[in-house]
PDB file of N, CA and C in Angstrom:
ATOM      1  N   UNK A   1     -10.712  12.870  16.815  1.00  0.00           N
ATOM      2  CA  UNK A   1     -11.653  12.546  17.871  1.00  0.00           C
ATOM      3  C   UNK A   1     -12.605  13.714  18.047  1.00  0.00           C
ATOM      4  N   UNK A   2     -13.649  13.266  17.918  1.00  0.00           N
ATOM      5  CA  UNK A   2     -14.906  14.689  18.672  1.00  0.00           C
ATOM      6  C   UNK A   2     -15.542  13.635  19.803  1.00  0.00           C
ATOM      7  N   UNK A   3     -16.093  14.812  20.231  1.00  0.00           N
ATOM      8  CA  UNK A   3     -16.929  14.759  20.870  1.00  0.00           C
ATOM      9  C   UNK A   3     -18.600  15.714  20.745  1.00  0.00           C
ATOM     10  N   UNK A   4     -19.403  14.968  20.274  1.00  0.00           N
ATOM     11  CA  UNK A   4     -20.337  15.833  19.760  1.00  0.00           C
ATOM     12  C   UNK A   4     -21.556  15.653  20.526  1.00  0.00           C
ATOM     13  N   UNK A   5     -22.245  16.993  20.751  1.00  0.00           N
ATOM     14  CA  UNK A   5     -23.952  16.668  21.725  1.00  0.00           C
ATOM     15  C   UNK A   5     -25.067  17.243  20.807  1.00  0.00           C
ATOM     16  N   UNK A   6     -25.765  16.051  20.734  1.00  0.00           N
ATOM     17  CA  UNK A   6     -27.116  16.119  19.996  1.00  0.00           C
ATOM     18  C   UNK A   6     -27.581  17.372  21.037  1.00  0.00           C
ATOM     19  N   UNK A   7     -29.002  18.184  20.225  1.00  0.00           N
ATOM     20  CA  UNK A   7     -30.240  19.168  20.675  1.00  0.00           C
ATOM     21  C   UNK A   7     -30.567  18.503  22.282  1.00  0.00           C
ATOM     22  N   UNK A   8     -31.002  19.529  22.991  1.00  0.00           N
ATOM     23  CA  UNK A   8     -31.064  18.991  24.286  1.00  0.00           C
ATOM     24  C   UNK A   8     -32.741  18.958  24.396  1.00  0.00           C
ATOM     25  N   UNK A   9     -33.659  18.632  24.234  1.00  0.00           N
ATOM     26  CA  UNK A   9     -33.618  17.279  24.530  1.00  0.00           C
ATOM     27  C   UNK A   9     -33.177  16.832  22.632  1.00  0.00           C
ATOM     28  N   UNK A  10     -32.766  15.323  22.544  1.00  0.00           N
ATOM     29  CA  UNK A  10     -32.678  14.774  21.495  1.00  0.00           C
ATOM     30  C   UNK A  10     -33.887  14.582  20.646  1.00  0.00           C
ATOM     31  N   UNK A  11     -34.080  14.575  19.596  1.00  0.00           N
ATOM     32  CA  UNK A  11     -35.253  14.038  19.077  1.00  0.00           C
ATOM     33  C   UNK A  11     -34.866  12.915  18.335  1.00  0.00           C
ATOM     34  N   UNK A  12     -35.151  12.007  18.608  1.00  0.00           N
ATOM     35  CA  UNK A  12     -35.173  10.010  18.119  1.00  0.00           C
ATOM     36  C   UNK A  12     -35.002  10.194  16.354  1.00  0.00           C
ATOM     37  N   UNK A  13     -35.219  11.109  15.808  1.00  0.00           N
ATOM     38  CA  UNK A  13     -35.256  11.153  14.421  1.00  0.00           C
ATOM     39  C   UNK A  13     -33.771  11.373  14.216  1.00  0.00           C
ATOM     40  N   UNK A  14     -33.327  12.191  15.066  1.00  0.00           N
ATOM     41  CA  UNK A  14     -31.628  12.968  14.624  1.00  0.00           C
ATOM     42  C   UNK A  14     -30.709  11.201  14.426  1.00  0.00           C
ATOM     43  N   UNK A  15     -31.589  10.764  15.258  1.00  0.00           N
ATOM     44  CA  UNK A  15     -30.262   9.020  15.078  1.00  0.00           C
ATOM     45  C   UNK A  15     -30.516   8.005  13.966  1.00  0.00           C
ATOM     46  N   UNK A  16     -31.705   8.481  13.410  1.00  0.00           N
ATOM     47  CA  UNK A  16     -32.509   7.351  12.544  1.00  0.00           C
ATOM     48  C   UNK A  16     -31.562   7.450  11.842  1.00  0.00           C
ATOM     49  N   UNK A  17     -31.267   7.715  10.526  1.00  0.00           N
ATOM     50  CA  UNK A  17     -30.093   7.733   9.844  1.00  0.00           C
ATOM     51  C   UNK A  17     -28.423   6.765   9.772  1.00  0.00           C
ATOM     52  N   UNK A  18     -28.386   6.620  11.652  1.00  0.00           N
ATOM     53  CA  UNK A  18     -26.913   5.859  11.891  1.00  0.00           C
ATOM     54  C   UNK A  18     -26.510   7.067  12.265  1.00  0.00           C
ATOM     55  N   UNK A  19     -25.423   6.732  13.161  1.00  0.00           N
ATOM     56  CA  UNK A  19     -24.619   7.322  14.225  1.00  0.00           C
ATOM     57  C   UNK A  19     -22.999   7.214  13.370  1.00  0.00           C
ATOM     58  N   UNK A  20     -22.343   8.571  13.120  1.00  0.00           N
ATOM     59  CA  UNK A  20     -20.760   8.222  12.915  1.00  0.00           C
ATOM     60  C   UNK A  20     -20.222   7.968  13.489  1.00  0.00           C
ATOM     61  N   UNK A  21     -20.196   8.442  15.289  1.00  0.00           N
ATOM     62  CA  UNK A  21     -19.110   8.314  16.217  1.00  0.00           C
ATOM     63  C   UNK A  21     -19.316   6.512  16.279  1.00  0.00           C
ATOM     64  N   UNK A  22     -18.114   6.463  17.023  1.00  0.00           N
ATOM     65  CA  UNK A  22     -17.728   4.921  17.724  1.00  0.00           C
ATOM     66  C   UNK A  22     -18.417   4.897  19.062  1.00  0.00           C
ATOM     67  N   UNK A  23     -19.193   5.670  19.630  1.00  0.00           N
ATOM     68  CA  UNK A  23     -19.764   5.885  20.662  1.00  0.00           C
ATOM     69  C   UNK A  23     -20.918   6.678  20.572  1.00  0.00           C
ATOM     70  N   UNK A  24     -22.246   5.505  21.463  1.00  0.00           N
ATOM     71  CA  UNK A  24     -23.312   6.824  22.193  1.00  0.00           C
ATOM     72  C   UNK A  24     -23.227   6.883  23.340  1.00  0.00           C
ATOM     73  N   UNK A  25     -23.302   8.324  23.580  1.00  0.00           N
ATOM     74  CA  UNK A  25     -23.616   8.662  25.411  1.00  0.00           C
ATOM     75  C   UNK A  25     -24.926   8.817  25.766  1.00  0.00           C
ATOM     76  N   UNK A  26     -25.404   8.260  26.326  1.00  0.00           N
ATOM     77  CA  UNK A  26     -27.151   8.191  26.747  1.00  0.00           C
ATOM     78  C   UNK A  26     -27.161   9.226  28.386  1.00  0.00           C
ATOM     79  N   UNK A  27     -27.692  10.532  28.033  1.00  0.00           N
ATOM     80  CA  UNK A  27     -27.475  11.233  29.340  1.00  0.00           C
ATOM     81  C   UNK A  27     -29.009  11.953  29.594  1.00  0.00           C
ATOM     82  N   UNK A  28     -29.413  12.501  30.838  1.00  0.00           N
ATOM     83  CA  UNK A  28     -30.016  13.036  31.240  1.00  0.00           C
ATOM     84  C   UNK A  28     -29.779  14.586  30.611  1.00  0.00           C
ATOM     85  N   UNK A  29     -31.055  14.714  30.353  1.00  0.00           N
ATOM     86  CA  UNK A  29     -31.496  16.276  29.622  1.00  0.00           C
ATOM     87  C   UNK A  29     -31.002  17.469  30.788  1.00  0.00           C
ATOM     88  N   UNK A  30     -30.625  18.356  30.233  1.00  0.00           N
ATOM     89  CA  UNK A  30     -30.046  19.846  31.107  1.00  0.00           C
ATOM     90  C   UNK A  30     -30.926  20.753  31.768  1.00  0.00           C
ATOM     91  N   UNK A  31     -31.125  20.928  32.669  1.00  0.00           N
ATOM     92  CA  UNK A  31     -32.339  21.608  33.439  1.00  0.00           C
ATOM     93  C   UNK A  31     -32.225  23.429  32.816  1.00  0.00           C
ATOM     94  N   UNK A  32     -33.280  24.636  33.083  1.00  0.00           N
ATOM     95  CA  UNK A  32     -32.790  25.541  33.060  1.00  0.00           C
ATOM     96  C   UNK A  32     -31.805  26.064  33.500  1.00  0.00           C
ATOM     97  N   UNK A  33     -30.688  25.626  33.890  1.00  0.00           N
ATOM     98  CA  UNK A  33     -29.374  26.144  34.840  1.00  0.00           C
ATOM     99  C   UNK A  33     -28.271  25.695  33.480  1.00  0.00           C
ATOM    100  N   UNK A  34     -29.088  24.453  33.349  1.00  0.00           N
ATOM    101  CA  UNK A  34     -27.683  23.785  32.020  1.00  0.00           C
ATOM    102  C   UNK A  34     -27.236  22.468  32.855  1.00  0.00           C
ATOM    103  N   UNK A  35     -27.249  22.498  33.939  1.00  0.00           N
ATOM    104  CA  UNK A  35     -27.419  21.093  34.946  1.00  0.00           C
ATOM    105  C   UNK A  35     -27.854  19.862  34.240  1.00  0.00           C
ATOM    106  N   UNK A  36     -26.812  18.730  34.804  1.00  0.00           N
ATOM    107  CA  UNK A  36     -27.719  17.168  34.226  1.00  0.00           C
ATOM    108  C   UNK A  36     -28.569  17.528  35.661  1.00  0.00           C
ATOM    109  N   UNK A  37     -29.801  16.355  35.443  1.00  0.00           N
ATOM    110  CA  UNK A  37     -30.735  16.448  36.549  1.00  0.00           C
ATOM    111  C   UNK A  37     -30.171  15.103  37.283  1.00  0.00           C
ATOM    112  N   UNK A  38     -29.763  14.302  36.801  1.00  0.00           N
ATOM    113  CA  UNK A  38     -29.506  12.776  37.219  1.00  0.00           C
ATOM    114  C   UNK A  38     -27.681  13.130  37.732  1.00  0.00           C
ATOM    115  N   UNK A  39     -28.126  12.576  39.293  1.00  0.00           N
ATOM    116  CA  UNK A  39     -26.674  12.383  39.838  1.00  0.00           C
ATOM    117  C   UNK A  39     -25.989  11.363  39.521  1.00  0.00           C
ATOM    118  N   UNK A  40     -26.237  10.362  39.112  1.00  0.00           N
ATOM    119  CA  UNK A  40     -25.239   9.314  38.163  1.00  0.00           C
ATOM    120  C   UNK A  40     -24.632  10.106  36.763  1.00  0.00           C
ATOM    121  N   UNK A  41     -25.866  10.645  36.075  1.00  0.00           N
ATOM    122  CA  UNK A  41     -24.559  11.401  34.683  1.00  0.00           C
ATOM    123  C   UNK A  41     -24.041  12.531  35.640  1.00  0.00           C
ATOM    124  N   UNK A  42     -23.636  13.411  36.255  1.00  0.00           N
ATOM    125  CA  UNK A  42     -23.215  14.393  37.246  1.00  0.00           C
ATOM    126  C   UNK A  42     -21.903  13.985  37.155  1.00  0.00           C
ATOM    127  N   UNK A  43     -22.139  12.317  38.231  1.00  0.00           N
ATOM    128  CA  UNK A  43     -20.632  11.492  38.429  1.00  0.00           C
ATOM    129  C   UNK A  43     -19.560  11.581  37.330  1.00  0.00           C
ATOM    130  N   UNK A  44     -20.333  11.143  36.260  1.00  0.00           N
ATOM    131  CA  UNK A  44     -19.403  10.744  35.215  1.00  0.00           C
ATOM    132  C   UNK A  44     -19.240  11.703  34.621  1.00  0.00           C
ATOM    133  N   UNK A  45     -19.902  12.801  34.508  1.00  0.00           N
ATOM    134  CA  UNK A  45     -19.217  13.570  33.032  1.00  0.00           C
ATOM    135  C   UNK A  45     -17.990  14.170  32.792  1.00  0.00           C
ATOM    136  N   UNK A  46     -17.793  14.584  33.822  1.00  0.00           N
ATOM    137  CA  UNK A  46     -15.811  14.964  33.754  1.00  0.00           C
ATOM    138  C   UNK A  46     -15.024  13.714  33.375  1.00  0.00           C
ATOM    139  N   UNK A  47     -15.097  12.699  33.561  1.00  0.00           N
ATOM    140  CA  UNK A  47     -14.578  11.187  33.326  1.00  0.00           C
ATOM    141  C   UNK A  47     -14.289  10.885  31.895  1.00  0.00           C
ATOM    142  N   UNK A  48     -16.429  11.444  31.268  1.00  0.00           N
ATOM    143  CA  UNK A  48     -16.675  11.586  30.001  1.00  0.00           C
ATOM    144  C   UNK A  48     -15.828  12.223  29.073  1.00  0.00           C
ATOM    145  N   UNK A  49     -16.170  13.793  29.175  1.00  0.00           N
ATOM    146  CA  UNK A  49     -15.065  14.526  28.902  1.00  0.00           C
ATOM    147  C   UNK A  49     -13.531  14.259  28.609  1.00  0.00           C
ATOM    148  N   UNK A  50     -12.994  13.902  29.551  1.00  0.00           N
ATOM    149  CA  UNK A  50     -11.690  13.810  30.004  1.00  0.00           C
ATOM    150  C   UNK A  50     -11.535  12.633  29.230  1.00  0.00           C
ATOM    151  N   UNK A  51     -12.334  11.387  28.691  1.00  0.00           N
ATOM    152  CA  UNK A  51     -11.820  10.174  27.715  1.00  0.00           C
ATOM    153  C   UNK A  51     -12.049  10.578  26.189  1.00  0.00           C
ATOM    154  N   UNK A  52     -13.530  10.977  26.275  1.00  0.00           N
ATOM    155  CA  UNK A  52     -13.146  11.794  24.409  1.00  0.00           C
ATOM    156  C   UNK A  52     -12.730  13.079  24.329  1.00  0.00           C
ATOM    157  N   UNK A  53     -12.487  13.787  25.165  1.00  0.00           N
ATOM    158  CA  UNK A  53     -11.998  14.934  24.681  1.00  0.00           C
ATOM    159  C   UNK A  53     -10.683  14.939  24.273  1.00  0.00           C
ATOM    160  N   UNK A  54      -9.779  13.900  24.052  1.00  0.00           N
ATOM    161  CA  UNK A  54      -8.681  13.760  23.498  1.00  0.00           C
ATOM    162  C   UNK A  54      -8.887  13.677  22.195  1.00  0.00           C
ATOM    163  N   UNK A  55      -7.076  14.405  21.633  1.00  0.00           N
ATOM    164  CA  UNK A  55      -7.229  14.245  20.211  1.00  0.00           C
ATOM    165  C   UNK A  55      -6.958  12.852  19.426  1.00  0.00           C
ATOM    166  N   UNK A  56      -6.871  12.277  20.457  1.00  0.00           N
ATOM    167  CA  UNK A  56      -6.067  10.797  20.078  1.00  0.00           C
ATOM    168  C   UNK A  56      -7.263   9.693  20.794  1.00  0.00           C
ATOM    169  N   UNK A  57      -7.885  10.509  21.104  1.00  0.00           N
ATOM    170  CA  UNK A  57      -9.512   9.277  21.555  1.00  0.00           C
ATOM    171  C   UNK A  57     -10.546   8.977  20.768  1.00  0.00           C
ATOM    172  N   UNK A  58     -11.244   8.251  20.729  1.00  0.00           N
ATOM    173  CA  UNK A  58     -12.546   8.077  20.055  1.00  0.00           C
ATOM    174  C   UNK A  58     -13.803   8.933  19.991  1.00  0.00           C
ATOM    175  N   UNK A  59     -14.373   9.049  18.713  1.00  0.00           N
ATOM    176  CA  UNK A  59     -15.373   9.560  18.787  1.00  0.00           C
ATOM    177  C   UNK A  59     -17.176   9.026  19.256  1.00  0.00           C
ATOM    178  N   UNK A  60     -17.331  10.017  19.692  1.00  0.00           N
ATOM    179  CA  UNK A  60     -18.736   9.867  20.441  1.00  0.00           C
ATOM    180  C   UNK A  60     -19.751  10.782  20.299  1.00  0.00           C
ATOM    181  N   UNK A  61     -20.852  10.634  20.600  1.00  0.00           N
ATOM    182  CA  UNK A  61     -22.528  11.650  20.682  1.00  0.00           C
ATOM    183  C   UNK A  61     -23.001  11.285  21.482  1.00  0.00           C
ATOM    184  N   UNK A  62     -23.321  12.732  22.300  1.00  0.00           N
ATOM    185  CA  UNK A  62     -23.894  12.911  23.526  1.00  0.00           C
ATOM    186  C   UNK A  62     -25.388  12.936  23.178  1.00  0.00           C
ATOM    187  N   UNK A  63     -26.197  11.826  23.747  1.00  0.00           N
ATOM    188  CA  UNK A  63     -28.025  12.043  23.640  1.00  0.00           C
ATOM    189  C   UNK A  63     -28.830  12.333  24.842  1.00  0.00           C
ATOM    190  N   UNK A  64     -29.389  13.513  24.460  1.00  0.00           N
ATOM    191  CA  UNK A  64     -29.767  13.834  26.331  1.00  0.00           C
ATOM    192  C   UNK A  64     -31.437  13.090  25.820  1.00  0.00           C
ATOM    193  N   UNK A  65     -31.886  12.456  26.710  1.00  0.00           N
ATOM    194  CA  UNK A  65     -33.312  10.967  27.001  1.00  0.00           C
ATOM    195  C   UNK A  65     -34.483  12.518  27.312  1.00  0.00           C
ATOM    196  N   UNK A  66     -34.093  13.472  27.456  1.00  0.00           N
ATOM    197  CA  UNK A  66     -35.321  14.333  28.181  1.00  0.00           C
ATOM    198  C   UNK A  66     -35.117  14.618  29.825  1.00  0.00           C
ATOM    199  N   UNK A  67     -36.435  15.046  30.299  1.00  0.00           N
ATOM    200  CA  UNK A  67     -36.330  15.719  31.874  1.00  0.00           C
ATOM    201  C   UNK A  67     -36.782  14.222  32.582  1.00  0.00           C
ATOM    202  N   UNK A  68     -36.923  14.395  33.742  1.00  0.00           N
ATOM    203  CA  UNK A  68     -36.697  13.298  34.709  1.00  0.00           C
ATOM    204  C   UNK A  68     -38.144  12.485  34.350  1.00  0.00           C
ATOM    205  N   UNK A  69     -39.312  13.330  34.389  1.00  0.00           N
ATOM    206  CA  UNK A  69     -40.593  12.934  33.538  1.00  0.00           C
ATOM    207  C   UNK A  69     -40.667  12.312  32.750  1.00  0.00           C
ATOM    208  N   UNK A  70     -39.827  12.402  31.454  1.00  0.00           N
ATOM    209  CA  UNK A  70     -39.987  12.161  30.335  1.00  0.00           C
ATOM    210  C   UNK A  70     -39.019  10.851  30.185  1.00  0.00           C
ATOM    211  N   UNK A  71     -38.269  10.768  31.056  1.00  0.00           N
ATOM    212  CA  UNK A  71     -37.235   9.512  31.431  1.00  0.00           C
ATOM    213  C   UNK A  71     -37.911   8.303  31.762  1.00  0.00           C
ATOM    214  N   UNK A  72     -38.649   8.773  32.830  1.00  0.00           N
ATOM    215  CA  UNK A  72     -39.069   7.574  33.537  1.00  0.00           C
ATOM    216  C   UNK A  72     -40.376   6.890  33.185  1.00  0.00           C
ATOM    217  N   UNK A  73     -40.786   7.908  31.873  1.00  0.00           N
ATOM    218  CA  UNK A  73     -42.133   7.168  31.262  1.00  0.00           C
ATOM    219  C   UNK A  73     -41.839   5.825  30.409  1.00  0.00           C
ATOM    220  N   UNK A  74     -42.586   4.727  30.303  1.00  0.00           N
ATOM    221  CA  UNK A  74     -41.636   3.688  29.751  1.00  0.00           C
ATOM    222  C   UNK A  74     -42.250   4.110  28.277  1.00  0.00           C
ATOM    223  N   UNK A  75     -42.818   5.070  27.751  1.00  0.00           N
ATOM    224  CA  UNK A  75     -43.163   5.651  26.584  1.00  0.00           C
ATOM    225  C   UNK A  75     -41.568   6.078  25.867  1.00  0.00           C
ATOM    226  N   UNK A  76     -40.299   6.394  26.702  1.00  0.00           N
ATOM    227  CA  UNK A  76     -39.618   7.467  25.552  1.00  0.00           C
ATOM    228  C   UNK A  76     -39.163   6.602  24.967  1.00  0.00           C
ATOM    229  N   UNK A  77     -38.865   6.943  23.710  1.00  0.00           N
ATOM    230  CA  UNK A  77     -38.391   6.540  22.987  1.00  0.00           C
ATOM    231  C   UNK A  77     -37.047   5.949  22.882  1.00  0.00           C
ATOM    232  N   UNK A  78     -36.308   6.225  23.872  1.00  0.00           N
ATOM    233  CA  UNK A  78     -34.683   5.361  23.869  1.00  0.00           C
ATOM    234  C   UNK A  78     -34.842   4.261  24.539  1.00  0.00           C
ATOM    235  N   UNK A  79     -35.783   3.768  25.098  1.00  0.00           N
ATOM    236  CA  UNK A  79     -35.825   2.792  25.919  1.00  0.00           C
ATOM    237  C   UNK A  79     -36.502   1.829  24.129  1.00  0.00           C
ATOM    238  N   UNK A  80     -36.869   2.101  23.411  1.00  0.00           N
ATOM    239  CA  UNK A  80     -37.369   1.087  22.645  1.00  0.00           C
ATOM    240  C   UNK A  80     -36.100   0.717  21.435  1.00  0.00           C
ATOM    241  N   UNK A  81     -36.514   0.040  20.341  1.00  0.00           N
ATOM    242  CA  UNK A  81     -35.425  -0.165  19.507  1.00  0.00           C
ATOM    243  C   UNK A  81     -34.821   0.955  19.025  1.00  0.00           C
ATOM    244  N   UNK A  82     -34.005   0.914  18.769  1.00  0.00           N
ATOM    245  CA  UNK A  82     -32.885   0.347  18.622  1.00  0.00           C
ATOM    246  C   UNK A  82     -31.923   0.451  19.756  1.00  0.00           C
ATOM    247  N   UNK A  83     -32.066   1.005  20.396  1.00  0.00           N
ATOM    248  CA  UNK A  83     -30.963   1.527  21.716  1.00  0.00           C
ATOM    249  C   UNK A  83     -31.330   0.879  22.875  1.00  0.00           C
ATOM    250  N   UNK A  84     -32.420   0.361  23.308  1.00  0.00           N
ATOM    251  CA  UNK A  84     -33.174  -0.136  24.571  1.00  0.00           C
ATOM    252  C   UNK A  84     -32.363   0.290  25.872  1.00  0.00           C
ATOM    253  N   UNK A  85     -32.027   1.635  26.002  1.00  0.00           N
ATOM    254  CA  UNK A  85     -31.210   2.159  26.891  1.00  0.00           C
ATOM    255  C   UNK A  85     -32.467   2.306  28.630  1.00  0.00           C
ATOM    256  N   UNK A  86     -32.140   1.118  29.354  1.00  0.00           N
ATOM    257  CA  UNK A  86     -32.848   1.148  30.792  1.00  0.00           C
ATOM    258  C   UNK A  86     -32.326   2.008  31.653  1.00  0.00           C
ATOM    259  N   UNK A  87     -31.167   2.757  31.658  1.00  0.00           N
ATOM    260  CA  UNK A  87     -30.736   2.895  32.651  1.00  0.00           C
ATOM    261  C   UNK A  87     -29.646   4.445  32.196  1.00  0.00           C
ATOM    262  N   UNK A  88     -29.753   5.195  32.797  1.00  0.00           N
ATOM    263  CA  UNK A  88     -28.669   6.648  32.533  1.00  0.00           C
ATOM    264  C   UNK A  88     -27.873   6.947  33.716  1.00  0.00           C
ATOM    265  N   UNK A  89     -26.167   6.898  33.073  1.00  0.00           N
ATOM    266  CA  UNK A  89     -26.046   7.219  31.887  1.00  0.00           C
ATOM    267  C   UNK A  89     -25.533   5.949  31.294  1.00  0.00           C
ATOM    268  N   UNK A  90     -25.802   6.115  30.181  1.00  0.00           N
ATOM    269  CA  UNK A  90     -25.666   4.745  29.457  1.00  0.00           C
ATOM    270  C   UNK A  90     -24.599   4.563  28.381  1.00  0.00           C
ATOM    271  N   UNK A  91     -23.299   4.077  28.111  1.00  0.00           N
ATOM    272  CA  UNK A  91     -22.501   4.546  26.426  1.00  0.00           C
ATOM    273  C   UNK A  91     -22.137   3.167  25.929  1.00  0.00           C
ATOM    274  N   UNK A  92     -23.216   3.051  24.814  1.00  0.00           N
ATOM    275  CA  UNK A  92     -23.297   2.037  23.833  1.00  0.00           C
ATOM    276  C   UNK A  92     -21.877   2.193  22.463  1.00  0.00           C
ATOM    277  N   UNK A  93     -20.958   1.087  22.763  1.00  0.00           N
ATOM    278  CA  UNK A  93     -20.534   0.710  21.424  1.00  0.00           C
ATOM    279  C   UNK A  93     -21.014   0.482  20.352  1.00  0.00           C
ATOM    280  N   UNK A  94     -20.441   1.315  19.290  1.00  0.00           N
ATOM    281  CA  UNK A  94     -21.876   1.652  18.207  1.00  0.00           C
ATOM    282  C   UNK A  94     -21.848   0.084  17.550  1.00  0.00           C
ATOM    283  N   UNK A  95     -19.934  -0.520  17.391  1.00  0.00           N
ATOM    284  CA  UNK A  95     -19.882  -1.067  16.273  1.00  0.00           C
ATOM    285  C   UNK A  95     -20.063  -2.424  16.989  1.00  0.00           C
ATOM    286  N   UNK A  96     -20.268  -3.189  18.254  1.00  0.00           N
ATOM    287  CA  UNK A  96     -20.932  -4.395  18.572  1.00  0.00           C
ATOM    288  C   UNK A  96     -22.017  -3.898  19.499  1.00  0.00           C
ATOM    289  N   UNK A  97     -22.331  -3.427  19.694  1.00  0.00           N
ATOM    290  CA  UNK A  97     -23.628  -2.587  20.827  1.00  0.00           C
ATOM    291  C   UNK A  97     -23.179  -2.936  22.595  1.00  0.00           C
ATOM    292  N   UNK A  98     -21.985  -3.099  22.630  1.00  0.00           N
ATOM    293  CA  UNK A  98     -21.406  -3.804  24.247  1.00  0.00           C
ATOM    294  C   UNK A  98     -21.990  -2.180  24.742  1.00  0.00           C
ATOM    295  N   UNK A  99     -22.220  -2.414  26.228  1.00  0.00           N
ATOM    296  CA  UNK A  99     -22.674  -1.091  26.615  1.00  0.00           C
ATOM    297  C   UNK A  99     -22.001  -1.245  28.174  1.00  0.00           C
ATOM    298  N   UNK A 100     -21.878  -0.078  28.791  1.00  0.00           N
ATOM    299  CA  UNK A 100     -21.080   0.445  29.979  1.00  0.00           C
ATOM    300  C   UNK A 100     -22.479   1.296  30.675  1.00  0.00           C
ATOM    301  N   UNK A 101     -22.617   0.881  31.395  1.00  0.00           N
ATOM    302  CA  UNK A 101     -24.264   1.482  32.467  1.00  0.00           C
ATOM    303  C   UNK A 101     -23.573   2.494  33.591  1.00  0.00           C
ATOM    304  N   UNK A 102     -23.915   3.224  34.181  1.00  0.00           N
ATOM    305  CA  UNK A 102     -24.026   3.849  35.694  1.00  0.00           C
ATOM    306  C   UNK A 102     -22.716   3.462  36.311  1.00  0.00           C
ATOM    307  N   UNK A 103     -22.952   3.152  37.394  1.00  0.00           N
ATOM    308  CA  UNK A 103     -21.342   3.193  38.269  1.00  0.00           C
ATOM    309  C   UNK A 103     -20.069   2.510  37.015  1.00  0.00           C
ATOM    310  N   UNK A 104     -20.924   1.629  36.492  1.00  0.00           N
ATOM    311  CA  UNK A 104     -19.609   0.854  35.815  1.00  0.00           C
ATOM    312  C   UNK A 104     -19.102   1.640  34.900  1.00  0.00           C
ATOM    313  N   UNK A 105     -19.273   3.131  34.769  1.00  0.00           N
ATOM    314  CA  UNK A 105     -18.766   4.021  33.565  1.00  0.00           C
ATOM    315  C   UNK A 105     -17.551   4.091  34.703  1.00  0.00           C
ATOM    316  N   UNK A 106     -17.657   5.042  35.635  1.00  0.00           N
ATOM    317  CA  UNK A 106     -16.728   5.420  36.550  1.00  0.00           C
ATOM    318  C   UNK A 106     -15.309   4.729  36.464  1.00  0.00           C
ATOM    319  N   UNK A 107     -15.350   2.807  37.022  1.00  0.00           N
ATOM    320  CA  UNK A 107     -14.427   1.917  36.786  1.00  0.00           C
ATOM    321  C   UNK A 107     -13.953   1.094  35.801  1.00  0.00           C
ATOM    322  N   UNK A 108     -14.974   1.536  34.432  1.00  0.00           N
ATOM    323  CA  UNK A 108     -14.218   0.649  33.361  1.00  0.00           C
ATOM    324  C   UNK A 108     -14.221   1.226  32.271  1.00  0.00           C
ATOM    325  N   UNK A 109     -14.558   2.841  31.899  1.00  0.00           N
ATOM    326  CA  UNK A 109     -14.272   2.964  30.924  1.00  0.00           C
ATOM    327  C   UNK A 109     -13.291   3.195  30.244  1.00  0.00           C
ATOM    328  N   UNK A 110     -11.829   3.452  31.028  1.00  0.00           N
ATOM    329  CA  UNK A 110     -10.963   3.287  30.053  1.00  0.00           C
ATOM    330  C   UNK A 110     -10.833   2.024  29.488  1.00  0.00           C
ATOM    331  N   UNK A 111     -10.880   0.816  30.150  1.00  0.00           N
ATOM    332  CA  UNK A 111     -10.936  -0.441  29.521  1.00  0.00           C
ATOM    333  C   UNK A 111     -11.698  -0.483  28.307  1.00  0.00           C
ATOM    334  N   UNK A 112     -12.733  -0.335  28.341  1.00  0.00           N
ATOM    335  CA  UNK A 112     -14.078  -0.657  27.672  1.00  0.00           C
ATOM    336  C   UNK A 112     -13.759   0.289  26.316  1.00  0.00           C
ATOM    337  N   UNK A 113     -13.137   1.135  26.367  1.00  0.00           N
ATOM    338  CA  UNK A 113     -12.373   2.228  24.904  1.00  0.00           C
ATOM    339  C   UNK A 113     -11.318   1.409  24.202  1.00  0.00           C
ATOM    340  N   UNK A 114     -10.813   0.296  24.587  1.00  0.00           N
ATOM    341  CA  UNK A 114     -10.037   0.122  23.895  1.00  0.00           C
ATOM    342  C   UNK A 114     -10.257  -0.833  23.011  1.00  0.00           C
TER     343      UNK A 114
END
C-alpha cells in the first residue's frame, strides 16, 4: 500500500499517462504554511491518512486542484475530462470511477475501500 502526493500544485500532465494507485485524492493545494486552504479536505485528511496509510490498504495519489483562485475558476483543469472533479475533496475509484465527495468521505469511506 502507498500512499503517494503528486507536486503541489499538480500539473494535469503528471496523470495523462494513467494513474497506478486504486485511488485518486482530489485535494486543495497547500498554502505557504503547508496548510490545505479548504476546510472540507482539513476534515478528512487524518481519516485519509489513517485508511491508506496501512500496510494492508490500498493504494492511492494525492492531487492538490491549486489555490482557492485557481479552484474555483471553471477553467482548471480537473474539473474537465477525464476526472470532472466539482467538488473537494474528492477520491475517485480509479478502476470503475465510483467517487466519494466532501462530508460523504468522513461516513463512508471505509465502506467505499472495500
Amino acid at each position: 500500500m502507498t500512499l503517494r502526493e503528486c507536486q503541489d500544485p499538480t500539473d494535469p500532465s503528471t496523470l495523462r499517462h494513467g494513474v497506478q494507485e486504486d485511488f485518486v485524492i482530489f485535494y486543495a493545494s497547500r498554502d505557504e504554511c503547508g496548510n490545505l486552504w479548504c476546510p472540507d479536505c482539513v476534515a478528512v485528511e487524518s481519516r485519509v491518512k489513517n485508511a491508506f496509510g496501512r500496510d494492508d490498504g490500498r493504494s492511492a495519489v494525492i492531487v492538490y486542484v491549486g489555490q482557492r483562485p485557481e479552484w474555483k475558476s471553471l477553467s482548471n483543469p480537473f474539473r474537465a475530462d477525464p476526472w470532472k472533479v466539482e467538488s473537494i475533496p474528492t477520491i475517485i475509484k480509479v478502476r470503475d470511477g465510483a467517487r466519494l465527495v466532501d462530508k460523504d468521505i468522513e461516513h463512508s469511506l471505509a465502506s467505499f475501500l472495500e
